[in-house]
C-alpha atoms as a PDB file:
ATOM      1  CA  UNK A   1     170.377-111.198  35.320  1.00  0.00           C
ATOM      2  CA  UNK A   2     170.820-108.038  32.801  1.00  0.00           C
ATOM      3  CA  UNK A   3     168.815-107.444  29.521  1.00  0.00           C
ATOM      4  CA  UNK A   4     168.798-104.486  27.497  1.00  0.00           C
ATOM      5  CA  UNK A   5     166.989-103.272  24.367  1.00  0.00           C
ATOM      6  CA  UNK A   6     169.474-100.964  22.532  1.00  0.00           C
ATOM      7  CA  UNK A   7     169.975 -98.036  25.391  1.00  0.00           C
ATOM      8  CA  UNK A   8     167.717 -99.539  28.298  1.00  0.00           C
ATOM      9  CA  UNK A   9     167.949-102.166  30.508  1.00  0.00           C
ATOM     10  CA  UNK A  10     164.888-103.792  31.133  1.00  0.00           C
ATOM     11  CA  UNK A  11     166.471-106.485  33.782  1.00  0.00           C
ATOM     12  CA  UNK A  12     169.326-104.613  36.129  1.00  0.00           C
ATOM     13  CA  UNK A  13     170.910-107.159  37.689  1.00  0.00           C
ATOM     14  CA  UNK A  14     168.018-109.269  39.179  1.00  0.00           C
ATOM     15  CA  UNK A  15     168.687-111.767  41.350  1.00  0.00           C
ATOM     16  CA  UNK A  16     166.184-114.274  42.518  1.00  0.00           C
ATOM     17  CA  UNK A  17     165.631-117.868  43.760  1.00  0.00           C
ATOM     18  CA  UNK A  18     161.836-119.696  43.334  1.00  0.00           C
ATOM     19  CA  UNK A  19     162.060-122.660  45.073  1.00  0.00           C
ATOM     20  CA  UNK A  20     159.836-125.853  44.385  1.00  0.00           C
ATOM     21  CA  UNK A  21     156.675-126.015  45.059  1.00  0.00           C
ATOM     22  CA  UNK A  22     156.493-121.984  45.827  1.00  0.00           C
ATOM     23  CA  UNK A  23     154.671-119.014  44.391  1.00  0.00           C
ATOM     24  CA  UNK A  24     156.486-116.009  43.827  1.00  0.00           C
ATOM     25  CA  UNK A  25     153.915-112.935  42.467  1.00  0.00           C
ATOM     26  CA  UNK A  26     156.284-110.235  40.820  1.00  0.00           C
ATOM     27  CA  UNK A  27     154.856-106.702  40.854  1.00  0.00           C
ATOM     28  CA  UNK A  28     156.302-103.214  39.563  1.00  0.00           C
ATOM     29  CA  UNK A  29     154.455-100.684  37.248  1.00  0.00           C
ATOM     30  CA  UNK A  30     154.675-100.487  33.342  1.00  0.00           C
ATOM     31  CA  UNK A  31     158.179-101.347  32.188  1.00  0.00           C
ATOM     32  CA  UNK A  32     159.783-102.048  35.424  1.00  0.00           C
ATOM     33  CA  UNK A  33     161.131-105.579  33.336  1.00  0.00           C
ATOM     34  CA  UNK A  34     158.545-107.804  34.730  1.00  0.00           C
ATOM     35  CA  UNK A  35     157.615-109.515  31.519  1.00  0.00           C
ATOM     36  CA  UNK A  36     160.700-109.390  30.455  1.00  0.00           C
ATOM     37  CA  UNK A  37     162.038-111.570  33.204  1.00  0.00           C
ATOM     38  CA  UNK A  38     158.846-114.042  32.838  1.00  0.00           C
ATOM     39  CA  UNK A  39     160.039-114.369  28.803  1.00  0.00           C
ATOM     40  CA  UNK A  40     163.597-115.013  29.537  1.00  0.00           C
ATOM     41  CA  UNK A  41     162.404-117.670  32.301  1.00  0.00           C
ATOM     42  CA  UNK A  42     160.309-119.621  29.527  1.00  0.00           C
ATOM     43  CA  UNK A  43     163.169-119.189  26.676  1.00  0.00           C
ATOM     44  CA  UNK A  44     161.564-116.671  24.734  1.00  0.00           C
ATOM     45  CA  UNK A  45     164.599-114.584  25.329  1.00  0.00           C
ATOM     46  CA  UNK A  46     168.288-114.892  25.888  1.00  0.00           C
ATOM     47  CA  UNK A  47     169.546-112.427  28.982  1.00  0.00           C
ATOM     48  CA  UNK A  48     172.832-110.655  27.977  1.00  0.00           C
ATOM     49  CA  UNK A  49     174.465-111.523  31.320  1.00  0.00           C
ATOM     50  CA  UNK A  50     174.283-113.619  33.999  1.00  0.00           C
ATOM     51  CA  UNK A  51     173.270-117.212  35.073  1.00  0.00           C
ATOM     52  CA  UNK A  52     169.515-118.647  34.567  1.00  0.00           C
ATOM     53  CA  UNK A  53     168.320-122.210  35.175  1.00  0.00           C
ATOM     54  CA  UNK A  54     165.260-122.983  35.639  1.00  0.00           C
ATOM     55  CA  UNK A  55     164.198-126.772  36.976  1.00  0.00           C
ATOM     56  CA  UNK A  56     167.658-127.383  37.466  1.00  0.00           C
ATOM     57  CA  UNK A  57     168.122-127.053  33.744  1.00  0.00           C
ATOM     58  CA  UNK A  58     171.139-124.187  33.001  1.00  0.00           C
ATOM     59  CA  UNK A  59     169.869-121.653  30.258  1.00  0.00           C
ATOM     60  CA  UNK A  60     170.673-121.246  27.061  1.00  0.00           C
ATOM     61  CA  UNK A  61     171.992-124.655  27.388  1.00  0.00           C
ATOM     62  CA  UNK A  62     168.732-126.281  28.400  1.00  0.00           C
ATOM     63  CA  UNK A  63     166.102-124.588  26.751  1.00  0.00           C
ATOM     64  CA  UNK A  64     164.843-127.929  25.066  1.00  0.00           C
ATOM     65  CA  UNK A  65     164.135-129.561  28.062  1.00  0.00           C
ATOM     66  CA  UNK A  66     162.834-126.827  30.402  1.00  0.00           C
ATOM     67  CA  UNK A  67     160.339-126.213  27.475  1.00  0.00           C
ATOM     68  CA  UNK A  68     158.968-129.191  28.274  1.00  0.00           C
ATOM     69  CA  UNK A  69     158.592-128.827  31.837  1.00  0.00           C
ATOM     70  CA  UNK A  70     157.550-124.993  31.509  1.00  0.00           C
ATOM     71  CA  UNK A  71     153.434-123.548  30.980  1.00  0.00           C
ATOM     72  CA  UNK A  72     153.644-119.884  29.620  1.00  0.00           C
ATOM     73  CA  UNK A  73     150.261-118.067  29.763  1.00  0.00           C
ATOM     74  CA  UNK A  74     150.706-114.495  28.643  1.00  0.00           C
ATOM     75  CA  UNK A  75     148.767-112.014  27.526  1.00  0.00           C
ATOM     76  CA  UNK A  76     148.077-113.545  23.862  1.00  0.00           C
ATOM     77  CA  UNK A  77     146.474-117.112  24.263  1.00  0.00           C
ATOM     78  CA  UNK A  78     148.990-118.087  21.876  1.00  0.00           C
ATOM     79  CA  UNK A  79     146.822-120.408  19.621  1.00  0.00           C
ATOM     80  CA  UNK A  80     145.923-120.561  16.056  1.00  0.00           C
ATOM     81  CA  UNK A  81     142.720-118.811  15.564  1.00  0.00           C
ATOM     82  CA  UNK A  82     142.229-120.466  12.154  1.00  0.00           C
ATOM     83  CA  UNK A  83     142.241-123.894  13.493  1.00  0.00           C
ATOM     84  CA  UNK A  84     139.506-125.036  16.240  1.00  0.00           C
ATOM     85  CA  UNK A  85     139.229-125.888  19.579  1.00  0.00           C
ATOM     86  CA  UNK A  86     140.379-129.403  19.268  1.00  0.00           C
ATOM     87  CA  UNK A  87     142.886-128.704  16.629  1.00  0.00           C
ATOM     88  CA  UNK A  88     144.814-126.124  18.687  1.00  0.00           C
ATOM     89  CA  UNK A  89     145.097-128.810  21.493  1.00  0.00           C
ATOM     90  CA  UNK A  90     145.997-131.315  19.696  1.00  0.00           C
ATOM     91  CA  UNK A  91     148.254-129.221  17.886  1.00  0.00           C
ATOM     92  CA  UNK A  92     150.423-128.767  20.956  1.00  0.00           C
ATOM     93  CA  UNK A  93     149.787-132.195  22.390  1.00  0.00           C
ATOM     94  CA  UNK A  94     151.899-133.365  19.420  1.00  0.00           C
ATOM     95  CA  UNK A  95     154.426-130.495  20.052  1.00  0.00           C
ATOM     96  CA  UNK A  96     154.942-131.546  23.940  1.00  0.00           C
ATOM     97  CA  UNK A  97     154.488-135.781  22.863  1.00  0.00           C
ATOM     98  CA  UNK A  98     152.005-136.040  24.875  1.00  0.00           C
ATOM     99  CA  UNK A  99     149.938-139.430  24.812  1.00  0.00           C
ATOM    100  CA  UNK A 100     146.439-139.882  23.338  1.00  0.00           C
ATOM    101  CA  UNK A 101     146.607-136.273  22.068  1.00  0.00           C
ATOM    102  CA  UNK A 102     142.791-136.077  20.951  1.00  0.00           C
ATOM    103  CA  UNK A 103     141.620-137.915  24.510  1.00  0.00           C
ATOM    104  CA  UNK A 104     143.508-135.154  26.338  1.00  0.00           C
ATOM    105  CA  UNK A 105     142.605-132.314  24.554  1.00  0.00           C
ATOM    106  CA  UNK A 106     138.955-133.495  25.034  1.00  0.00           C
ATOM    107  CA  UNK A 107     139.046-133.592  28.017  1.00  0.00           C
ATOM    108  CA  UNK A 108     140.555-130.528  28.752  1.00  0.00           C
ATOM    109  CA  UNK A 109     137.841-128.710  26.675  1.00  0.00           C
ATOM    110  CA  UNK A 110     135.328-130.145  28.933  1.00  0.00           C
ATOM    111  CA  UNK A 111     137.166-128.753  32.209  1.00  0.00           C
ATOM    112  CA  UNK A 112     137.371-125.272  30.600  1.00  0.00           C
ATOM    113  CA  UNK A 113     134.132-125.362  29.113  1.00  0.00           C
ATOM    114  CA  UNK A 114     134.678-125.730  25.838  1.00  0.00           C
ATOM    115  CA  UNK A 115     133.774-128.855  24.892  1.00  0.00           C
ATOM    116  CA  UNK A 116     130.678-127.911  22.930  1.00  0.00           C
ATOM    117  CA  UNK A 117     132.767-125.520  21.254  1.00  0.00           C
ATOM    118  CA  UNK A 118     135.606-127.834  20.258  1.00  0.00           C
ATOM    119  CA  UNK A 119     135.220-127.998  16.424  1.00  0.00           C
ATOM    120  CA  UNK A 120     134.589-123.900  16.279  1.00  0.00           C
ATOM    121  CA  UNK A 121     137.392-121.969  15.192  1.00  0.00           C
ATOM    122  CA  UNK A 122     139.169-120.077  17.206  1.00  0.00           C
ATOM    123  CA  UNK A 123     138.627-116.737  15.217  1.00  0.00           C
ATOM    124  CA  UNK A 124     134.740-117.555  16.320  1.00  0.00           C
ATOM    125  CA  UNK A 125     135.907-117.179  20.097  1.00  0.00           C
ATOM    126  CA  UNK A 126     135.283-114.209  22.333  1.00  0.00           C
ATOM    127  CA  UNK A 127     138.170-112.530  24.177  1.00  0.00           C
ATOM    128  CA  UNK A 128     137.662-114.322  27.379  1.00  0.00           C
ATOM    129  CA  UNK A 129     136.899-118.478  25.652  1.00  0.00           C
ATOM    130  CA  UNK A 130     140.083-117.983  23.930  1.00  0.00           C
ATOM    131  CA  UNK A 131     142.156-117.390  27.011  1.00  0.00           C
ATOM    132  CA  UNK A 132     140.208-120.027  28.716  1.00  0.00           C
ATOM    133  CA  UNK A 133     141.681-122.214  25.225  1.00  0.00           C
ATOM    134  CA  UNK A 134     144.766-120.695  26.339  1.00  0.00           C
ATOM    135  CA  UNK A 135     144.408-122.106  30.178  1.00  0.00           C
ATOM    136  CA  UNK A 136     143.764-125.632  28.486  1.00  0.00           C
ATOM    137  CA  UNK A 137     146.888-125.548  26.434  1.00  0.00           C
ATOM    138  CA  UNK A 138     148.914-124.152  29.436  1.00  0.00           C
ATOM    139  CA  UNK A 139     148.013-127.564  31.212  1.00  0.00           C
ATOM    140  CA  UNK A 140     148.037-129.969  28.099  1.00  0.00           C
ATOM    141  CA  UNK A 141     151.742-131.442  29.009  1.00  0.00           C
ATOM    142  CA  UNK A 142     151.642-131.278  32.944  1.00  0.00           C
ATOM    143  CA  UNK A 143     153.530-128.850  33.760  1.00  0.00           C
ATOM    144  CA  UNK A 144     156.056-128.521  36.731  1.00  0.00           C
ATOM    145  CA  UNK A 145     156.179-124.862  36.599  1.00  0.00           C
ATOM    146  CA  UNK A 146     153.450-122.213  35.673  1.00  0.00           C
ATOM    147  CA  UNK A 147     154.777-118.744  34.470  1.00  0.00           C
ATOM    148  CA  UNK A 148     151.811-116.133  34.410  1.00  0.00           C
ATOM    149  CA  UNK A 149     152.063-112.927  32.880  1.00  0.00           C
ATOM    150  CA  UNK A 150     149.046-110.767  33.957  1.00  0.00           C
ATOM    151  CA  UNK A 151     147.167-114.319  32.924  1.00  0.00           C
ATOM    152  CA  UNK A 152     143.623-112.827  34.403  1.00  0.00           C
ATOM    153  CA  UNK A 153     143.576-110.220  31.866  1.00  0.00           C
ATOM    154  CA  UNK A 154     141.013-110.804  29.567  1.00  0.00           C
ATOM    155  CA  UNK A 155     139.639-114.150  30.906  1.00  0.00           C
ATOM    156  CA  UNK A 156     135.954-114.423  31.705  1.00  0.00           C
ATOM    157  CA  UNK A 157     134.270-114.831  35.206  1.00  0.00           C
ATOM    158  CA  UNK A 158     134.231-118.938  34.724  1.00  0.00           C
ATOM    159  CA  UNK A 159     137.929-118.728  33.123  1.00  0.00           C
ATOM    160  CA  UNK A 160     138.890-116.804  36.666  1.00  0.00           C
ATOM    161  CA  UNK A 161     137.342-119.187  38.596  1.00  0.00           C
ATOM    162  CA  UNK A 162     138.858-121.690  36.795  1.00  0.00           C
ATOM    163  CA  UNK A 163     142.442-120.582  36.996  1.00  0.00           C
ATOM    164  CA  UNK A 164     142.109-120.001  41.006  1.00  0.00           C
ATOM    165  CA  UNK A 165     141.081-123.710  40.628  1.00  0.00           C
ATOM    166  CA  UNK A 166     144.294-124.735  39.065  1.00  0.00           C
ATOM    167  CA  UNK A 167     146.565-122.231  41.127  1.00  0.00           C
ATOM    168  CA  UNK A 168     144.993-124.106  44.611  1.00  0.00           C
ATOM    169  CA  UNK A 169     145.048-127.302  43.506  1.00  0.00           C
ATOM    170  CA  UNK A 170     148.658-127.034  42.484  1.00  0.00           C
ATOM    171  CA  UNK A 171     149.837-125.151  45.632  1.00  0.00           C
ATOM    172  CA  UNK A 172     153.305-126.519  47.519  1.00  0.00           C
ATOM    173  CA  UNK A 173     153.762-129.081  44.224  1.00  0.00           C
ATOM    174  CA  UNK A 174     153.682-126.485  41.223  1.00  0.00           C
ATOM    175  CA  UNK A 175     156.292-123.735  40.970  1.00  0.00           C
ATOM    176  CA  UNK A 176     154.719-120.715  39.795  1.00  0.00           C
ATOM    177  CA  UNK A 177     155.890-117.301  38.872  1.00  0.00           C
ATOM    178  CA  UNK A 178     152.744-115.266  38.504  1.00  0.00           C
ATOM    179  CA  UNK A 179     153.396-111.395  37.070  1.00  0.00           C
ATOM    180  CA  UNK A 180     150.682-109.150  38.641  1.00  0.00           C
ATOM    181  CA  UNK A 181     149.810-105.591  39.259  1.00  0.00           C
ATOM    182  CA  UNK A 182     146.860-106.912  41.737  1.00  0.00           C
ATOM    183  CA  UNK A 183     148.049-107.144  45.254  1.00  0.00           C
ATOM    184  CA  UNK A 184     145.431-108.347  46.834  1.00  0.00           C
ATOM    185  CA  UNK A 185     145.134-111.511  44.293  1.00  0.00           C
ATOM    186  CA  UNK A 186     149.315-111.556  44.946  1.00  0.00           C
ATOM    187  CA  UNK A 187     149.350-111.622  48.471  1.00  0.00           C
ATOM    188  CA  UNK A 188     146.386-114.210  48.665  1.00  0.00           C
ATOM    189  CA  UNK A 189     148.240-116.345  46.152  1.00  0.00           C
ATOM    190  CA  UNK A 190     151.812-115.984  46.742  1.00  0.00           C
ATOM    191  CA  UNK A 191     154.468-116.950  49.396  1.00  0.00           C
ATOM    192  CA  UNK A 192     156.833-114.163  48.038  1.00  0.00           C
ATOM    193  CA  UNK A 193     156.935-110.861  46.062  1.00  0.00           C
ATOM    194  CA  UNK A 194     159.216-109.569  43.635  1.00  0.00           C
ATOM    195  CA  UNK A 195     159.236-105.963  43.140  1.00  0.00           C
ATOM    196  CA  UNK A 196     160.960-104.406  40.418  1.00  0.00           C
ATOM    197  CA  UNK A 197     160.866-100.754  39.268  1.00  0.00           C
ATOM    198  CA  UNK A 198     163.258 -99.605  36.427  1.00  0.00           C
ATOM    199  CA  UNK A 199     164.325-102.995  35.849  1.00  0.00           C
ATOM    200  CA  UNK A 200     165.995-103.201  39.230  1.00  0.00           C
ATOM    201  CA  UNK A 201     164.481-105.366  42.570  1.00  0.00           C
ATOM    202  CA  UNK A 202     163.679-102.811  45.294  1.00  0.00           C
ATOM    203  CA  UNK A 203     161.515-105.786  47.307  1.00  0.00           C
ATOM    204  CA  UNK A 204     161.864-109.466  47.530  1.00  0.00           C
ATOM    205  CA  UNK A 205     160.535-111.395  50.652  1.00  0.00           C
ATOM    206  CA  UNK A 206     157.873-113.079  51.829  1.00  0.00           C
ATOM    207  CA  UNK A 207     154.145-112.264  52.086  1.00  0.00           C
ATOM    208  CA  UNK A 208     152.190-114.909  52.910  1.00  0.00           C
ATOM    209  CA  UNK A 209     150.048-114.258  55.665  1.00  0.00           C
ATOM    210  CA  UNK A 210     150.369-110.352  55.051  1.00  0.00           C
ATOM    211  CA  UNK A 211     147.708-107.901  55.482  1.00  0.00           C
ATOM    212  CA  UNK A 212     146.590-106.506  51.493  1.00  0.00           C
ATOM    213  CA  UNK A 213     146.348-102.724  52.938  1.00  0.00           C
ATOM    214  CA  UNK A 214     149.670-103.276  55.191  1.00  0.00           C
ATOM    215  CA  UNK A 215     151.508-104.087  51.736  1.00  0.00           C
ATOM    216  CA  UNK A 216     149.902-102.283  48.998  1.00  0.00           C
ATOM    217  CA  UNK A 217     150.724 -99.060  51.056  1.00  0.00           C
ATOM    218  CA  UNK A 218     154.621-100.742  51.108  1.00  0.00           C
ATOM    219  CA  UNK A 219     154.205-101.271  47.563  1.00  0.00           C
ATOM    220  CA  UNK A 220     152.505 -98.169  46.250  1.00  0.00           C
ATOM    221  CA  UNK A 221     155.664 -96.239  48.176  1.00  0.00           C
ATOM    222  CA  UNK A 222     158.351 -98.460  46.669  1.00  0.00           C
ATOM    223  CA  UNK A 223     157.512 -97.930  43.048  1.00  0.00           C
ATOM    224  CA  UNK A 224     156.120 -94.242  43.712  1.00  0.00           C
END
Protein backbone atom coordinates (compact mmCIF):
# COMPACT_ATOMS: atom_id res chain seq x y z
CA UNK A 1 0.00 0.00 0.00
CA UNK A 2 1.52 3.67 -0.88
CA UNK A 3 0.08 7.07 0.33
CA UNK A 4 1.60 10.30 0.01
CA UNK A 5 0.80 13.87 1.08
CA UNK A 6 2.26 16.16 -1.65
CA UNK A 7 6.25 15.20 -1.34
CA UNK A 8 6.05 12.39 1.47
CA UNK A 9 4.94 9.14 1.64
CA UNK A 10 3.37 8.32 4.69
CA UNK A 11 2.64 4.42 3.65
CA UNK A 12 5.86 2.92 1.51
CA UNK A 13 4.71 0.02 0.22
CA UNK A 14 3.18 -1.81 3.28
CA UNK A 15 2.23 -5.04 3.03
CA UNK A 16 0.27 -6.87 5.62
CA UNK A 17 -2.27 -9.68 6.28
CA UNK A 18 -4.65 -9.59 9.78
CA UNK A 19 -6.28 -12.63 9.84
CA UNK A 20 -9.70 -13.31 11.69
CA UNK A 21 -10.01 -13.40 14.91
CA UNK A 22 -6.22 -11.92 15.45
CA UNK A 23 -4.69 -8.85 17.02
CA UNK A 24 -2.11 -7.15 15.26
CA UNK A 25 -0.57 -3.96 17.58
CA UNK A 26 1.30 -1.60 15.02
CA UNK A 27 4.10 0.46 16.57
CA UNK A 28 6.67 3.09 15.03
CA UNK A 29 7.39 6.67 16.39
CA UNK A 30 5.66 10.00 15.27
CA UNK A 31 4.91 9.89 11.56
CA UNK A 32 6.17 6.54 10.73
CA UNK A 33 2.34 6.21 8.77
CA UNK A 34 0.72 4.35 11.51
CA UNK A 35 -2.48 6.32 11.58
CA UNK A 36 -2.41 6.72 8.34
CA UNK A 37 -2.70 3.06 7.59
CA UNK A 38 -5.50 2.65 10.49
CA UNK A 39 -7.59 5.64 8.37
CA UNK A 40 -7.21 4.06 5.06
CA UNK A 41 -8.29 0.58 6.74
CA UNK A 42 -11.67 2.26 8.04
CA UNK A 43 -12.26 4.36 4.61
CA UNK A 44 -11.33 7.58 5.83
CA UNK A 45 -8.76 7.63 3.12
CA UNK A 46 -8.16 6.34 -0.35
CA UNK A 47 -4.32 4.81 -0.73
CA UNK A 48 -2.78 5.99 -4.08
CA UNK A 49 -1.61 2.45 -4.92
CA UNK A 50 -2.10 -0.84 -4.21
CA UNK A 51 -4.80 -3.43 -3.14
CA UNK A 52 -6.87 -3.08 0.32
CA UNK A 53 -9.80 -5.23 1.46
CA UNK A 54 -10.72 -5.47 4.51
CA UNK A 55 -13.46 -8.37 5.68
CA UNK A 56 -13.19 -9.71 2.41
CA UNK A 57 -14.68 -6.51 1.10
CA UNK A 58 -12.12 -4.93 -1.87
CA UNK A 59 -11.52 -1.10 -1.17
CA UNK A 60 -12.62 1.64 -2.68
CA UNK A 61 -15.16 -0.63 -4.04
CA UNK A 62 -16.57 -1.74 -0.71
CA UNK A 63 -16.36 0.98 1.53
CA UNK A 64 -20.25 0.88 2.21
CA UNK A 65 -20.27 -2.34 3.52
CA UNK A 66 -16.98 -2.65 5.46
CA UNK A 67 -18.31 0.56 7.23
CA UNK A 68 -20.68 -1.41 8.61
CA UNK A 69 -18.66 -4.14 9.83
CA UNK A 70 -15.71 -1.69 10.93
CA UNK A 71 -15.40 0.23 14.87
CA UNK A 72 -12.91 3.23 14.52
CA UNK A 73 -11.83 4.66 17.92
CA UNK A 74 -9.26 7.37 17.39
CA UNK A 75 -8.01 9.93 19.12
CA UNK A 76 -11.24 12.32 18.86
CA UNK A 77 -14.34 10.42 20.35
CA UNK A 78 -15.96 11.47 17.30
CA UNK A 79 -19.40 12.53 18.78
CA UNK A 80 -21.44 15.60 18.81
CA UNK A 81 -20.70 17.48 21.88
CA UNK A 82 -23.89 19.57 21.48
CA UNK A 83 -26.15 16.67 21.63
CA UNK A 84 -26.20 14.26 24.88
CA UNK A 85 -25.31 11.08 25.89
CA UNK A 86 -28.29 9.31 24.54
CA UNK A 87 -28.60 11.43 21.52
CA UNK A 88 -25.07 10.71 20.25
CA UNK A 89 -25.92 6.92 20.51
CA UNK A 90 -28.81 6.96 19.10
CA UNK A 91 -27.56 9.16 16.58
CA UNK A 92 -25.30 6.44 15.21
CA UNK A 93 -27.62 3.58 16.01
CA UNK A 94 -29.75 5.08 13.21
CA UNK A 95 -26.59 5.59 11.03
CA UNK A 96 -25.48 1.71 11.40
CA UNK A 97 -29.70 0.49 11.39
CA UNK A 98 -29.32 -0.89 14.26
CA UNK A 99 -32.57 -2.22 16.10
CA UNK A 100 -34.25 -0.61 19.13
CA UNK A 101 -31.77 2.30 18.84
CA UNK A 102 -32.76 4.01 22.29
CA UNK A 103 -32.76 0.29 24.18
CA UNK A 104 -29.19 -0.14 22.90
CA UNK A 105 -27.80 2.98 23.48
CA UNK A 106 -29.15 2.62 27.09
CA UNK A 107 -27.74 0.06 27.69
CA UNK A 108 -24.52 0.76 26.54
CA UNK A 109 -24.43 3.92 28.77
CA UNK A 110 -24.94 1.74 31.68
CA UNK A 111 -21.83 -0.61 30.72
CA UNK A 112 -19.62 2.51 30.31
CA UNK A 113 -20.95 4.28 33.10
CA UNK A 114 -22.80 6.73 31.78
CA UNK A 115 -26.09 6.06 32.30
CA UNK A 116 -26.75 8.74 34.89
CA UNK A 117 -25.20 11.01 32.57
CA UNK A 118 -27.22 10.14 29.48
CA UNK A 119 -29.32 13.33 28.95
CA UNK A 120 -25.99 15.69 29.71
CA UNK A 121 -24.43 17.10 26.82
CA UNK A 122 -21.54 16.08 25.66
CA UNK A 123 -19.76 19.58 25.87
CA UNK A 124 -20.53 18.92 29.86
CA UNK A 125 -18.15 15.75 29.63
CA UNK A 126 -14.61 15.53 30.90
CA UNK A 127 -11.80 14.35 28.60
CA UNK A 128 -11.82 10.83 29.77
CA UNK A 129 -16.35 10.25 29.91
CA UNK A 130 -16.27 11.38 26.44
CA UNK A 131 -13.91 8.75 25.18
CA UNK A 132 -15.63 6.30 27.35
CA UNK A 133 -18.99 7.82 25.00
CA UNK A 134 -16.65 7.13 22.33
CA UNK A 135 -16.01 3.25 23.52
CA UNK A 136 -19.96 2.95 23.59
CA UNK A 137 -20.40 4.16 20.07
CA UNK A 138 -17.40 2.01 18.87
CA UNK A 139 -19.58 -1.08 20.01
CA UNK A 140 -23.17 0.27 19.15
CA UNK A 141 -23.39 -1.91 15.70
CA UNK A 142 -21.31 -5.10 16.72
CA UNK A 143 -18.53 -4.86 15.19
CA UNK A 144 -16.38 -7.62 13.45
CA UNK A 145 -13.30 -5.64 13.46
CA UNK A 146 -11.93 -3.00 16.02
CA UNK A 147 -9.35 -0.43 14.61
CA UNK A 148 -7.63 1.50 17.59
CA UNK A 149 -5.61 4.39 17.13
CA UNK A 150 -3.71 5.15 20.41
CA UNK A 151 -7.56 4.50 21.84
CA UNK A 152 -6.12 4.67 25.69
CA UNK A 153 -5.15 8.15 25.26
CA UNK A 154 -7.20 10.23 27.19
CA UNK A 155 -9.61 7.62 28.68
CA UNK A 156 -10.04 7.46 32.43
CA UNK A 157 -8.92 4.62 34.87
CA UNK A 158 -12.67 2.90 34.61
CA UNK A 159 -12.70 3.69 30.65
CA UNK A 160 -9.15 1.55 30.64
CA UNK A 161 -10.47 -1.02 32.48
CA UNK A 162 -13.26 -1.08 30.48
CA UNK A 163 -11.64 -1.31 27.09
CA UNK A 164 -9.21 -4.30 28.38
CA UNK A 165 -12.73 -5.73 29.12
CA UNK A 166 -13.87 -5.52 25.59
CA UNK A 167 -10.34 -6.35 23.98
CA UNK A 168 -10.47 -9.96 26.24
CA UNK A 169 -13.74 -10.70 25.78
CA UNK A 170 -13.44 -10.35 22.05
CA UNK A 171 -10.08 -12.22 21.73
CA UNK A 172 -9.76 -15.12 18.74
CA UNK A 173 -13.51 -13.77 17.41
CA UNK A 174 -12.79 -9.90 16.90
CA UNK A 175 -10.15 -8.73 14.43
CA UNK A 176 -8.41 -5.90 15.82
CA UNK A 177 -5.76 -3.56 14.62
CA UNK A 178 -4.71 -1.64 17.68
CA UNK A 179 -2.01 1.45 16.89
CA UNK A 180 0.25 1.78 20.00
CA UNK A 181 3.46 3.26 21.15
CA UNK A 182 3.09 1.03 24.54
CA UNK A 183 4.82 -2.24 24.19
CA UNK A 184 4.16 -3.72 27.05
CA UNK A 185 0.15 -3.19 26.60
CA UNK A 186 1.10 -4.50 22.69
CA UNK A 187 2.80 -7.49 23.48
CA UNK A 188 0.21 -8.47 26.29
CA UNK A 189 -2.56 -7.80 23.80
CA UNK A 190 -1.39 -8.74 20.49
CA UNK A 191 -0.48 -11.93 18.49
CA UNK A 192 1.61 -9.77 16.00
CA UNK A 193 3.47 -6.42 15.59
CA UNK A 194 3.73 -4.13 12.86
CA UNK A 195 6.57 -1.85 12.89
CA UNK A 196 6.82 0.93 10.65
CA UNK A 197 9.36 3.80 10.64
CA UNK A 198 9.31 6.35 7.70
CA UNK A 199 6.30 4.88 6.37
CA UNK A 200 8.07 1.65 5.54
CA UNK A 201 7.63 -1.99 7.69
CA UNK A 202 11.03 -2.80 9.22
CA UNK A 203 9.15 -5.65 11.66
CA UNK A 204 6.17 -7.80 11.21
CA UNK A 205 5.86 -11.18 13.14
CA UNK A 206 4.58 -12.56 15.93
CA UNK A 207 4.81 -11.70 19.64
CA UNK A 208 2.64 -13.41 21.61
CA UNK A 209 4.22 -15.00 24.37
CA UNK A 210 7.31 -12.51 24.09
CA UNK A 211 9.19 -11.13 26.89
CA UNK A 212 8.22 -6.87 27.10
CA UNK A 213 12.13 -6.08 27.85
CA UNK A 214 13.30 -8.84 25.12
CA UNK A 215 11.19 -6.69 22.49
CA UNK A 216 11.12 -3.18 23.49
CA UNK A 217 15.02 -3.38 23.32
CA UNK A 218 14.24 -4.99 19.48
CA UNK A 219 11.96 -2.22 19.03
CA UNK A 220 13.69 0.79 20.51
CA UNK A 221 16.79 -0.38 17.98
CA UNK A 222 14.58 -0.75 14.92
CA UNK A 223 13.10 2.70 14.91
CA UNK A 224 16.36 4.30 16.58
Amino acid sequence: MVKSFGDRRALDGVDLEVAEGECLAVLGPNGAGKSTLLRALATLLRPDAGDLAVAGHALPAGARAVRGLVGYLGHDPLVYLDLTARQNLELFADLYGVAHPRERALDLLQRVGLLLRAEEAVRTFSRGMAQRLGLARLLLHGPAVLLLDEPYAGLDAEGEALLDLVLAEGRGTRTVVLVTHDVERAVGLADRALVLRAGRSVLHEPIAGARPADFRRRYRALVA
